[in-house]
PDB file of N, CA and C in Angstrom:
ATOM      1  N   UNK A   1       0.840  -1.190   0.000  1.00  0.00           N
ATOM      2  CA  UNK A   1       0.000   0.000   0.000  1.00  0.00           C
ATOM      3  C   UNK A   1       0.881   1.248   0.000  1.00  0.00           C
ATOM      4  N   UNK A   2       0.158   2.252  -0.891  1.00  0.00           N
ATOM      5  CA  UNK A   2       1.662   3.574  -0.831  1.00  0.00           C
ATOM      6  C   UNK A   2       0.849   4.396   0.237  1.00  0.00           C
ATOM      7  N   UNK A   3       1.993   4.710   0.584  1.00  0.00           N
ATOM      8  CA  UNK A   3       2.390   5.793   1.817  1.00  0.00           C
ATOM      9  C   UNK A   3       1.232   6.698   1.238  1.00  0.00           C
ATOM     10  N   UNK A   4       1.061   7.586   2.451  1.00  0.00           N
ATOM     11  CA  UNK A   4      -0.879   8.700   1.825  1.00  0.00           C
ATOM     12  C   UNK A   4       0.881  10.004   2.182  1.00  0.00           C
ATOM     13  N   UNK A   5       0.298  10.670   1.307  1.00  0.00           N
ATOM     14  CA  UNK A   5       1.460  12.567   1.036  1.00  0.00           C
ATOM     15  C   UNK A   5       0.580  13.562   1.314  1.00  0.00           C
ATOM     16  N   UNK A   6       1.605  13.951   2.654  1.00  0.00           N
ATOM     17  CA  UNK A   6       1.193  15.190   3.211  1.00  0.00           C
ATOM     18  C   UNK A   6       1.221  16.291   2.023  1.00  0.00           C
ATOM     19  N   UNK A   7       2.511  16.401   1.220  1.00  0.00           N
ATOM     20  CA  UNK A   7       2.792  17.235  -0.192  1.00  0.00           C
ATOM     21  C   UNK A   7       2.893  16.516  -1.373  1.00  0.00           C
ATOM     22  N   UNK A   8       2.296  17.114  -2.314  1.00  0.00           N
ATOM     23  CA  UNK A   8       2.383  16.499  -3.862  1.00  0.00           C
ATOM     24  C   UNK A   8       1.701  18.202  -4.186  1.00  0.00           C
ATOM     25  N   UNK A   9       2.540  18.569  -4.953  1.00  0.00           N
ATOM     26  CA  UNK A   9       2.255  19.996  -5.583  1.00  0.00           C
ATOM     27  C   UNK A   9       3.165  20.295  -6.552  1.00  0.00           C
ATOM     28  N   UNK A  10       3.218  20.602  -7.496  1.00  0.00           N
ATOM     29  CA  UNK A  10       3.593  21.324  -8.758  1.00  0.00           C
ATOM     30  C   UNK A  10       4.357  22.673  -8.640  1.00  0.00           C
ATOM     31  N   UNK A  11       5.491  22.558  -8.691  1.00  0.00           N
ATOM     32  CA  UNK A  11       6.223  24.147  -8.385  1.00  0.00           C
ATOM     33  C   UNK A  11       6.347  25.120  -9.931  1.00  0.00           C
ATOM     34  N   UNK A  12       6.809  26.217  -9.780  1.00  0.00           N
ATOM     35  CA  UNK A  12       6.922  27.020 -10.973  1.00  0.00           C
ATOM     36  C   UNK A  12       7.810  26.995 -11.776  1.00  0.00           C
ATOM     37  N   UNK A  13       8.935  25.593 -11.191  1.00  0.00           N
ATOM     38  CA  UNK A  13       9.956  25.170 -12.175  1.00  0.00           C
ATOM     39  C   UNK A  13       9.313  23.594 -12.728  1.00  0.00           C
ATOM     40  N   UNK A  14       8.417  23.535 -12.703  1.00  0.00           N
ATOM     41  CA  UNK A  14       7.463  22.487 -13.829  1.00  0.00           C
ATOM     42  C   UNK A  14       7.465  20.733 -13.073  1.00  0.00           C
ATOM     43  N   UNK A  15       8.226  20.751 -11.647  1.00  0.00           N
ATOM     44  CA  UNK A  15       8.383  19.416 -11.107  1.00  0.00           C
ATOM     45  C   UNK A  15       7.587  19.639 -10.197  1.00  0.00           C
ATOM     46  N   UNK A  16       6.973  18.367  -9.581  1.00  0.00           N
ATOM     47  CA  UNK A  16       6.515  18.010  -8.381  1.00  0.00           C
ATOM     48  C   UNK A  16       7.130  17.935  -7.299  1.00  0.00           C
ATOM     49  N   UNK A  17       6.857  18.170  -6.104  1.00  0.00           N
ATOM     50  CA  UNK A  17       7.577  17.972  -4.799  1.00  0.00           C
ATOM     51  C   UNK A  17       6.564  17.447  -3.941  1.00  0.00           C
ATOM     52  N   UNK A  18       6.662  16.083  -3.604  1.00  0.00           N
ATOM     53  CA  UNK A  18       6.456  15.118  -2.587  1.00  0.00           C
ATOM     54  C   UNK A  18       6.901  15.072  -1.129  1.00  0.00           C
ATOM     55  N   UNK A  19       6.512  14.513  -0.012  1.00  0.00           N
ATOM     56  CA  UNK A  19       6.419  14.284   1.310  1.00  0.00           C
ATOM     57  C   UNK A  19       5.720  13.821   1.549  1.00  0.00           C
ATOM     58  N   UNK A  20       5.843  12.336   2.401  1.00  0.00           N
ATOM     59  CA  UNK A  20       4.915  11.504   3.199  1.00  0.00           C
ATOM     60  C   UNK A  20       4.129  12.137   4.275  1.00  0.00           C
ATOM     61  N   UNK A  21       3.079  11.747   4.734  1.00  0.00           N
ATOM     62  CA  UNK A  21       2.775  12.118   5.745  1.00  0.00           C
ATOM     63  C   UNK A  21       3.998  12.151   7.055  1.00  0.00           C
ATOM     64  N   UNK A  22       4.023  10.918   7.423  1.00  0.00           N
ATOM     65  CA  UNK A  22       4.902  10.207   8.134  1.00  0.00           C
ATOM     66  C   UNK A  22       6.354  11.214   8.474  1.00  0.00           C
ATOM     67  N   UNK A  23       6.991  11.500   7.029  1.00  0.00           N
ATOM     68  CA  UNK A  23       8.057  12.531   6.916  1.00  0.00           C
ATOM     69  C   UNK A  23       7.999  13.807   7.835  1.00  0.00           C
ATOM     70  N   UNK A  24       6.909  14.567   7.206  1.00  0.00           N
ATOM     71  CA  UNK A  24       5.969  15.654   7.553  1.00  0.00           C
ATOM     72  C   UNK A  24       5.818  15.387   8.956  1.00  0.00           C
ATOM     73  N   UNK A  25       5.678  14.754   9.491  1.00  0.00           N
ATOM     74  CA  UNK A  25       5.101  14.583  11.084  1.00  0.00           C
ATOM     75  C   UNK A  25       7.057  14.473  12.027  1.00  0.00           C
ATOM     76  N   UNK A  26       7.498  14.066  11.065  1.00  0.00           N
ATOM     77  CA  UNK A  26       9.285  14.246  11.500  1.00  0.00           C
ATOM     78  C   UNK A  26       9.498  15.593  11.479  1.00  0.00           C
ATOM     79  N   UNK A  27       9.335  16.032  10.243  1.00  0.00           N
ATOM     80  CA  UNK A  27      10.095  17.878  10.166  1.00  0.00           C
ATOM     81  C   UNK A  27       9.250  18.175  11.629  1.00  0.00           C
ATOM     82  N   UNK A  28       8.070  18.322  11.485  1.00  0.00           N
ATOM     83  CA  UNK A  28       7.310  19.138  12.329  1.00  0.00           C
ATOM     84  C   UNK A  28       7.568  18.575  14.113  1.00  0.00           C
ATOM     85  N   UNK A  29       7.866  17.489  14.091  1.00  0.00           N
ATOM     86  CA  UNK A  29       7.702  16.628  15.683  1.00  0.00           C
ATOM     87  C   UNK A  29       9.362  17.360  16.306  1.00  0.00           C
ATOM     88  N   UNK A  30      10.462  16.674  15.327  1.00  0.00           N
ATOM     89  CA  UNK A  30      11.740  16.875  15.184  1.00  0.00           C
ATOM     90  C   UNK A  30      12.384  17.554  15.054  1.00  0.00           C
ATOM     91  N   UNK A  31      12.582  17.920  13.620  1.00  0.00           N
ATOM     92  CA  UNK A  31      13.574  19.314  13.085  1.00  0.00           C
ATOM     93  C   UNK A  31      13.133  20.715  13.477  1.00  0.00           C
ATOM     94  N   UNK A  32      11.832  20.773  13.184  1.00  0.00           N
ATOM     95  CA  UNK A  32      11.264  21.966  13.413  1.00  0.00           C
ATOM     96  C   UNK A  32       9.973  22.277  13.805  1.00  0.00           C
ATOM     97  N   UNK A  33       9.920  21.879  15.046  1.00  0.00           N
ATOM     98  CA  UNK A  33       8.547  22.265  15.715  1.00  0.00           C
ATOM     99  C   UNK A  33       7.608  23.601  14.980  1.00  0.00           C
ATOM    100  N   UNK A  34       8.418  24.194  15.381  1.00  0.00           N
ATOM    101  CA  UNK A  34       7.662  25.958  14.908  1.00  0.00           C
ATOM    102  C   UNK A  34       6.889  25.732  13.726  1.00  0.00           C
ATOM    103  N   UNK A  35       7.125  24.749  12.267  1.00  0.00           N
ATOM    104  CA  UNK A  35       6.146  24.632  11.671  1.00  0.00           C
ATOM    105  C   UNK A  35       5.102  23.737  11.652  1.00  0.00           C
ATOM    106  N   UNK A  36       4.834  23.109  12.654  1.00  0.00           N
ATOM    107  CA  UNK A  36       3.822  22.185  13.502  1.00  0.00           C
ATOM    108  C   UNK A  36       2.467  23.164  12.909  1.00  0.00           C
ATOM    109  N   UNK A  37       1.527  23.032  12.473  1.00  0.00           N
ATOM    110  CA  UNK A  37       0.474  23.131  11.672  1.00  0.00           C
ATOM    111  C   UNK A  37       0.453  24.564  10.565  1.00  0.00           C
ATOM    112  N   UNK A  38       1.375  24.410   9.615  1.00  0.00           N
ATOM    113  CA  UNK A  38       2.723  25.248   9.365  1.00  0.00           C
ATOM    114  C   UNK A  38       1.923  24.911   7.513  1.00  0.00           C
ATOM    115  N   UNK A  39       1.305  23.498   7.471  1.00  0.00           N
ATOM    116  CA  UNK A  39       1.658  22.666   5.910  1.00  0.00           C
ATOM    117  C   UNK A  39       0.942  24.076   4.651  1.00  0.00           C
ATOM    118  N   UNK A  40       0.383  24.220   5.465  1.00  0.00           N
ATOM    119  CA  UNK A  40      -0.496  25.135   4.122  1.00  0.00           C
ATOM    120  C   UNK A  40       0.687  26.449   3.712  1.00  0.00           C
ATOM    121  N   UNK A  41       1.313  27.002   4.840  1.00  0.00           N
ATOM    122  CA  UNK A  41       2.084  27.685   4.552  1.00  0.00           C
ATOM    123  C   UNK A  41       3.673  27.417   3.396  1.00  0.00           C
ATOM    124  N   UNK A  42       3.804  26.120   4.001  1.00  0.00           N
ATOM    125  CA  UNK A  42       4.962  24.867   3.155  1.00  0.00           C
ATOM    126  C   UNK A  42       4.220  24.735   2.025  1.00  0.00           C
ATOM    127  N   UNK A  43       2.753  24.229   1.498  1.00  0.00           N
ATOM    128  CA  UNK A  43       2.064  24.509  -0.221  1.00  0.00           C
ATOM    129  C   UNK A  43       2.179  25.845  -0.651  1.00  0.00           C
ATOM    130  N   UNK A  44       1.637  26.581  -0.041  1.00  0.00           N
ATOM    131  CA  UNK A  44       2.225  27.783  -0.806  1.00  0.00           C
ATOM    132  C   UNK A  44       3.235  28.308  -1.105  1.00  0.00           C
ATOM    133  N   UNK A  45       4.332  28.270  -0.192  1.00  0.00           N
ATOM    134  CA  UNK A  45       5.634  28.592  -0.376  1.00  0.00           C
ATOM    135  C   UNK A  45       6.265  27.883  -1.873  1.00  0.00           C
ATOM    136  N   UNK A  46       5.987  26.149  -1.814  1.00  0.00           N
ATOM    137  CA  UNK A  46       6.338  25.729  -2.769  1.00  0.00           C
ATOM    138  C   UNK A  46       5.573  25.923  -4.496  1.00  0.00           C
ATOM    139  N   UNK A  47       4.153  26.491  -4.395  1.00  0.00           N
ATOM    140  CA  UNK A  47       3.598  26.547  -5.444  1.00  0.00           C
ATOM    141  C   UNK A  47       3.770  27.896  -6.178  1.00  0.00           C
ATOM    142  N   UNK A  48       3.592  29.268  -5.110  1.00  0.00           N
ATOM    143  CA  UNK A  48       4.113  30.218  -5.512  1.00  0.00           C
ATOM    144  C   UNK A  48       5.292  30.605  -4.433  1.00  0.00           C
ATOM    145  N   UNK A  49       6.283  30.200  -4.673  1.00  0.00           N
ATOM    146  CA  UNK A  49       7.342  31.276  -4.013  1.00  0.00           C
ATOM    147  C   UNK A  49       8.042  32.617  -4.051  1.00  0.00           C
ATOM    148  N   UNK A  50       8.689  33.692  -3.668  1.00  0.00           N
ATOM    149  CA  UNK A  50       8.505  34.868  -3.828  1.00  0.00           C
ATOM    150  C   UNK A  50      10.133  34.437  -4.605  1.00  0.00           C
ATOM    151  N   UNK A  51      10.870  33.465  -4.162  1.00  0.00           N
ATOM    152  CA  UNK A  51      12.070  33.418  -4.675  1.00  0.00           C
ATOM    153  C   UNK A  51      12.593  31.350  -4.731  1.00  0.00           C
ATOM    154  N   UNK A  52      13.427  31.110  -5.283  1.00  0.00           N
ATOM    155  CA  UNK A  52      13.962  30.176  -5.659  1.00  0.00           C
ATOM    156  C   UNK A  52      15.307  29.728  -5.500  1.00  0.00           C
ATOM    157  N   UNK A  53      15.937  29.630  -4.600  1.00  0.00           N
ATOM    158  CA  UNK A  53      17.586  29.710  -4.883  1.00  0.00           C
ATOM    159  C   UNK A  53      18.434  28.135  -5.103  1.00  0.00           C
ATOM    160  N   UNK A  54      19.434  28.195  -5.433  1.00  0.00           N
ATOM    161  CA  UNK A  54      20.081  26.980  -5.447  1.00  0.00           C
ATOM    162  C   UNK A  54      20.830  26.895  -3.908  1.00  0.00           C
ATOM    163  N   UNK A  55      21.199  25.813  -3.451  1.00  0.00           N
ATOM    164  CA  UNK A  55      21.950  25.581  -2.255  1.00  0.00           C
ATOM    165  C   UNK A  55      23.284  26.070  -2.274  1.00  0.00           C
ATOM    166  N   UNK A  56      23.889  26.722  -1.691  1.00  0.00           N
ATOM    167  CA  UNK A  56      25.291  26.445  -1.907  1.00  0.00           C
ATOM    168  C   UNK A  56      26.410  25.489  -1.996  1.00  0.00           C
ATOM    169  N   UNK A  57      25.469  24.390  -0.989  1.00  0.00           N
ATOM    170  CA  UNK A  57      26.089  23.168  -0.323  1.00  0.00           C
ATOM    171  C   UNK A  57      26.226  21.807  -1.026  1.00  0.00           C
ATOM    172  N   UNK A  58      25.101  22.252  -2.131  1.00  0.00           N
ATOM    173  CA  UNK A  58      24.327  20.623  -2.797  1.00  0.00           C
ATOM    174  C   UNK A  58      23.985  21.316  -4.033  1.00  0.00           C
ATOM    175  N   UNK A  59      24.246  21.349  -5.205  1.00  0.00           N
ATOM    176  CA  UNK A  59      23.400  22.205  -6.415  1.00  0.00           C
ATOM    177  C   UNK A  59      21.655  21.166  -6.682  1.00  0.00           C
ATOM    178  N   UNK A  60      21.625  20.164  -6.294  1.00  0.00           N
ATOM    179  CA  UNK A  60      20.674  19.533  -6.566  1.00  0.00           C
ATOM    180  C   UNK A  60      19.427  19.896  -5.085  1.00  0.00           C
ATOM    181  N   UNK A  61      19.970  20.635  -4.640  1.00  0.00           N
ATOM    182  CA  UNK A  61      19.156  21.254  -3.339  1.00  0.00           C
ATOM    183  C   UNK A  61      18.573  22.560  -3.774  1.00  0.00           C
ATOM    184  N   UNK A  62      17.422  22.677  -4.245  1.00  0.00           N
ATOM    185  CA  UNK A  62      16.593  24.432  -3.916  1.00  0.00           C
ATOM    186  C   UNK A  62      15.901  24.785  -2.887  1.00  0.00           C
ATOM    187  N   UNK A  63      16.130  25.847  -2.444  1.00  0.00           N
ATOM    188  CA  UNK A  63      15.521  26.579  -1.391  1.00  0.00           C
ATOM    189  C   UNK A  63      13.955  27.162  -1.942  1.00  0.00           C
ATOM    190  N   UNK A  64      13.111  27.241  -1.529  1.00  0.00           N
ATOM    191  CA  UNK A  64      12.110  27.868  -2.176  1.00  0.00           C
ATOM    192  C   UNK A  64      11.549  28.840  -0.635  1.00  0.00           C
ATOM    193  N   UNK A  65      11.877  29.859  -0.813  1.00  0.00           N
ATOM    194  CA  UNK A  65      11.623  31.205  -0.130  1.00  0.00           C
ATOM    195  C   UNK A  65       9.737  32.124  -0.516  1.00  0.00           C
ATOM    196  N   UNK A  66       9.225  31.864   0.576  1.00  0.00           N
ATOM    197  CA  UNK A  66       8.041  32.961   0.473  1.00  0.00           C
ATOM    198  C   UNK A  66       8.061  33.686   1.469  1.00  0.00           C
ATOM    199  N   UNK A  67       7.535  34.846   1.929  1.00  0.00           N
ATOM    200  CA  UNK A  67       7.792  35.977   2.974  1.00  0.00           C
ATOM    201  C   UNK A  67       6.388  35.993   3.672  1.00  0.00           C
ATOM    202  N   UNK A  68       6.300  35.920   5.081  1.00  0.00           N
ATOM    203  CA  UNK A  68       5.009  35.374   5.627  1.00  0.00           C
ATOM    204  C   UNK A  68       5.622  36.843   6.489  1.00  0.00           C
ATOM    205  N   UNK A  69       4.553  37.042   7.480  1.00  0.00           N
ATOM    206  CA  UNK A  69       5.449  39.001   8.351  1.00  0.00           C
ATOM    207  C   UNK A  69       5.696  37.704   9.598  1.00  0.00           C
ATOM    208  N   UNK A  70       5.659  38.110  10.163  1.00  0.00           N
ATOM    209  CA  UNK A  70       7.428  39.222  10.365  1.00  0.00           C
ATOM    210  C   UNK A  70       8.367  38.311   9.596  1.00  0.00           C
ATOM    211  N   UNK A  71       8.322  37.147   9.317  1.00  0.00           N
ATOM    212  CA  UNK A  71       9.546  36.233   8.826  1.00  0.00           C
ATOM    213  C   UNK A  71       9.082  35.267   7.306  1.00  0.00           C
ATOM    214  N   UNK A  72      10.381  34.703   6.793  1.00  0.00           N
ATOM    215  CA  UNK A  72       9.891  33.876   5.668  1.00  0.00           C
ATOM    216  C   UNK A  72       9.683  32.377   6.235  1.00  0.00           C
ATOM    217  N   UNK A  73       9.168  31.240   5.363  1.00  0.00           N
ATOM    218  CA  UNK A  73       9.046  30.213   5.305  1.00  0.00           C
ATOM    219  C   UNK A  73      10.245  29.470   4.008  1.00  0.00           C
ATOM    220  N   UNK A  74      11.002  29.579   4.282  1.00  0.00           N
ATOM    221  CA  UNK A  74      11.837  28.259   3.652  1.00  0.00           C
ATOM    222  C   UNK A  74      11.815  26.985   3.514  1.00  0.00           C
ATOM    223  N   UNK A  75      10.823  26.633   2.179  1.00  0.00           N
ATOM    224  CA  UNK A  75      11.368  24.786   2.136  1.00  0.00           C
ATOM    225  C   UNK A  75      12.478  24.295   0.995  1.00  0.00           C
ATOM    226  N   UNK A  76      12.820  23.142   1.950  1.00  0.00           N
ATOM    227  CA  UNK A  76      14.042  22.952   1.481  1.00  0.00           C
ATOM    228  C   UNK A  76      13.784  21.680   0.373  1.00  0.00           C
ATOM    229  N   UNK A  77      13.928  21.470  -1.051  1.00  0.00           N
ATOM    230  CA  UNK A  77      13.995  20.447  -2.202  1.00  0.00           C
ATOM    231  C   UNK A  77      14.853  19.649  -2.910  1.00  0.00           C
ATOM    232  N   UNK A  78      14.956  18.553  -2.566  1.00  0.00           N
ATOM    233  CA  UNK A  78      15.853  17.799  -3.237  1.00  0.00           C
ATOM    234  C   UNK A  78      15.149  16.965  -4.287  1.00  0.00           C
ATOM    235  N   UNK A  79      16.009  17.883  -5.540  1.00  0.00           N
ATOM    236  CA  UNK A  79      15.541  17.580  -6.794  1.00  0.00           C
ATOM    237  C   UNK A  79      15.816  16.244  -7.624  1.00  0.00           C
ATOM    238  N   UNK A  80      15.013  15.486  -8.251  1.00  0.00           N
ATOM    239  CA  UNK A  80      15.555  14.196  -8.808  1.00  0.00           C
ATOM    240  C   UNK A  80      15.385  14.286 -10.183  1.00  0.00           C
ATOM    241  N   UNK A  81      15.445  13.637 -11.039  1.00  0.00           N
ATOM    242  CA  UNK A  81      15.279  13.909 -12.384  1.00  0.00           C
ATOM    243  C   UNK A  81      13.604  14.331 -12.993  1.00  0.00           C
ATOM    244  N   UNK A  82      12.647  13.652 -12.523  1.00  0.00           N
ATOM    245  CA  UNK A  82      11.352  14.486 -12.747  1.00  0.00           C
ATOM    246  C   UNK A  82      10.546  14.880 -10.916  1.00  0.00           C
ATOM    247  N   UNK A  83      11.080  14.484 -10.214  1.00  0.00           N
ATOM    248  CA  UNK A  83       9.937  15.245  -9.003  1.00  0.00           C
ATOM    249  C   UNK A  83      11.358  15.324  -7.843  1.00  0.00           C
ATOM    250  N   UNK A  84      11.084  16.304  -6.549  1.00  0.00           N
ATOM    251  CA  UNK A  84      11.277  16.672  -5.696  1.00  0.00           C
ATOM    252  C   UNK A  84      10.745  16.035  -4.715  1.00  0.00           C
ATOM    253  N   UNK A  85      11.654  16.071  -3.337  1.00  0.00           N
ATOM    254  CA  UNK A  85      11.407  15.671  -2.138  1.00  0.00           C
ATOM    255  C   UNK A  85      11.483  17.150  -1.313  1.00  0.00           C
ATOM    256  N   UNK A  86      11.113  17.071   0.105  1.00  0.00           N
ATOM    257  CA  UNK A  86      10.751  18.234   0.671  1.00  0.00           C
ATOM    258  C   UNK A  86      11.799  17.549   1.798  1.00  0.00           C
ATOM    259  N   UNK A  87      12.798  18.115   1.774  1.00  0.00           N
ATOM    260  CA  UNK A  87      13.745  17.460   3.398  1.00  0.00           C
ATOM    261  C   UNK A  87      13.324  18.464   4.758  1.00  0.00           C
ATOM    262  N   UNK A  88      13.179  19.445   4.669  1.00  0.00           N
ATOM    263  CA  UNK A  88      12.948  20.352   5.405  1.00  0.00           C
ATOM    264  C   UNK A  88      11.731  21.165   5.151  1.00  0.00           C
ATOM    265  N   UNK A  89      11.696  22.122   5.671  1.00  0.00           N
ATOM    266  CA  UNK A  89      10.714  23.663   6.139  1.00  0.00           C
ATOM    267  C   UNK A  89      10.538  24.313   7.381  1.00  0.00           C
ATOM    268  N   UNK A  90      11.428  25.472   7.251  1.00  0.00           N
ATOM    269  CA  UNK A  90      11.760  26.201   8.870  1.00  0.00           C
ATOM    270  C   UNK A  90      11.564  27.934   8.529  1.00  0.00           C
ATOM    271  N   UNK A  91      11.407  28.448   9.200  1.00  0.00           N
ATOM    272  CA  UNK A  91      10.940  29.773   9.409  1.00  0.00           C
ATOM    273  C   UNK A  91      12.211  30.277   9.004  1.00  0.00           C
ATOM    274  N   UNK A  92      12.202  31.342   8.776  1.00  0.00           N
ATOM    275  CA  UNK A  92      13.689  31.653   8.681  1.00  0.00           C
ATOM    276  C   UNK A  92      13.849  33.622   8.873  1.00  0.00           C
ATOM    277  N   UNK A  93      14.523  34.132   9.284  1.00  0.00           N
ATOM    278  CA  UNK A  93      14.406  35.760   9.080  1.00  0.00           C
ATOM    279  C   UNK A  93      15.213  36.582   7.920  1.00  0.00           C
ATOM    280  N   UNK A  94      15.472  35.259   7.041  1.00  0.00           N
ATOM    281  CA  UNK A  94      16.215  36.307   5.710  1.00  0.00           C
ATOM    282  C   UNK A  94      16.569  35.085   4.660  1.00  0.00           C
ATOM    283  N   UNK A  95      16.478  35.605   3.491  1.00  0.00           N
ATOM    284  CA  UNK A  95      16.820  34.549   2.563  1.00  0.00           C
ATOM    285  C   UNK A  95      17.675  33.851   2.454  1.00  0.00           C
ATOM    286  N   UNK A  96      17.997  33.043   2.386  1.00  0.00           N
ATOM    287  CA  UNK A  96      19.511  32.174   2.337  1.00  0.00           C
ATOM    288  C   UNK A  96      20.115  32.103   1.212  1.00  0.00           C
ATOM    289  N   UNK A  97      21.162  32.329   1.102  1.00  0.00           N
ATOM    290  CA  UNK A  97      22.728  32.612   0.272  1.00  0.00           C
ATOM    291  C   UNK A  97      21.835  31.738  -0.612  1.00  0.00           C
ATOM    292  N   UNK A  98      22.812  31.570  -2.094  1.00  0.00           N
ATOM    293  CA  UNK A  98      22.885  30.781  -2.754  1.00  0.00           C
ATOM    294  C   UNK A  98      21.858  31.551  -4.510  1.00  0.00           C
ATOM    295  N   UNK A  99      22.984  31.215  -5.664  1.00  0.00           N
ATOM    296  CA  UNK A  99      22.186  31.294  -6.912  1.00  0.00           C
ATOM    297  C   UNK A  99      20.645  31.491  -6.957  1.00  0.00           C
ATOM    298  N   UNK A 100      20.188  32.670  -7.366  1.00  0.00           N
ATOM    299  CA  UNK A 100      18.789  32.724  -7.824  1.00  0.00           C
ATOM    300  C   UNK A 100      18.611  32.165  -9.033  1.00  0.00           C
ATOM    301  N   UNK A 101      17.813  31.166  -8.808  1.00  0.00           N
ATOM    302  CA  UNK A 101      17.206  30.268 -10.568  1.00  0.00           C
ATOM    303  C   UNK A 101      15.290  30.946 -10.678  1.00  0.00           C
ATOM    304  N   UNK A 102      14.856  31.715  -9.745  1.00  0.00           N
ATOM    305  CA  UNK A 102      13.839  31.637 -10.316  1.00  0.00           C
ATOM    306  C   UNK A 102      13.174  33.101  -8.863  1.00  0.00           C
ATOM    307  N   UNK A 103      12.495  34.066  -9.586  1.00  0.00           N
ATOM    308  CA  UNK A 103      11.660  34.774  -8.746  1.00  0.00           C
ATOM    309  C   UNK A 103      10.521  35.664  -9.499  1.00  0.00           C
ATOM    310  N   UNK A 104       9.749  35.881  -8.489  1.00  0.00           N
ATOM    311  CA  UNK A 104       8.258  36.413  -8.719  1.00  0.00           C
ATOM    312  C   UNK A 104       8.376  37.283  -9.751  1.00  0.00           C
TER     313      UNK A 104
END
């Protein structure tokens, strides 16, 4: 039986980005509490984002940046040849470094 996805959404660079429920209940339990009922903010960020960057760390890593007040929402994408995974999503107070491939 497949896993039920917290994310499956279509970004503005033409791929999908996926997350299990299960996953989703890690970022939020684990990595990053603060976005604990956060997901709608994590779909939007990824469907329209205000910005796009590449990682510095990983080129196959994009940041996808939207600006919520007082702070942004950053999720983090690891890209595969046709869809994305969502490793992260954390609040953040400024955009993070790295190549712009894509903005509003």
């Amino acid at each position: 039986m497949a896993e039920s996805l917290a994310v499956d959404i279509r970004t503005p660079l033409g791929f999908r980005v996926i997350c299990s429920e299960r996953y989703w209940e890690r970022i939020t339990a684990i990595k990053h509490p603060a976005m604990r009922g956060k997901l709608e903010q994590v779909l939007e960020t990824l469907a329209k984002p205000d910005e796009i960057r590449l990682s510095i760390s990983d080129s196959n890593v994009l940041l996808f940046h939207r600006r919520t007040v007082p702070r942004w929402v950053c999720a983090v994408v690891k890209r595969g040849d046709s869809i994305g995974f969502l490793l992260t999503a954390y609040p953040a107070d400024k955009v993070k470094q790295g190549e712009v491939v894509w903005t509003k």
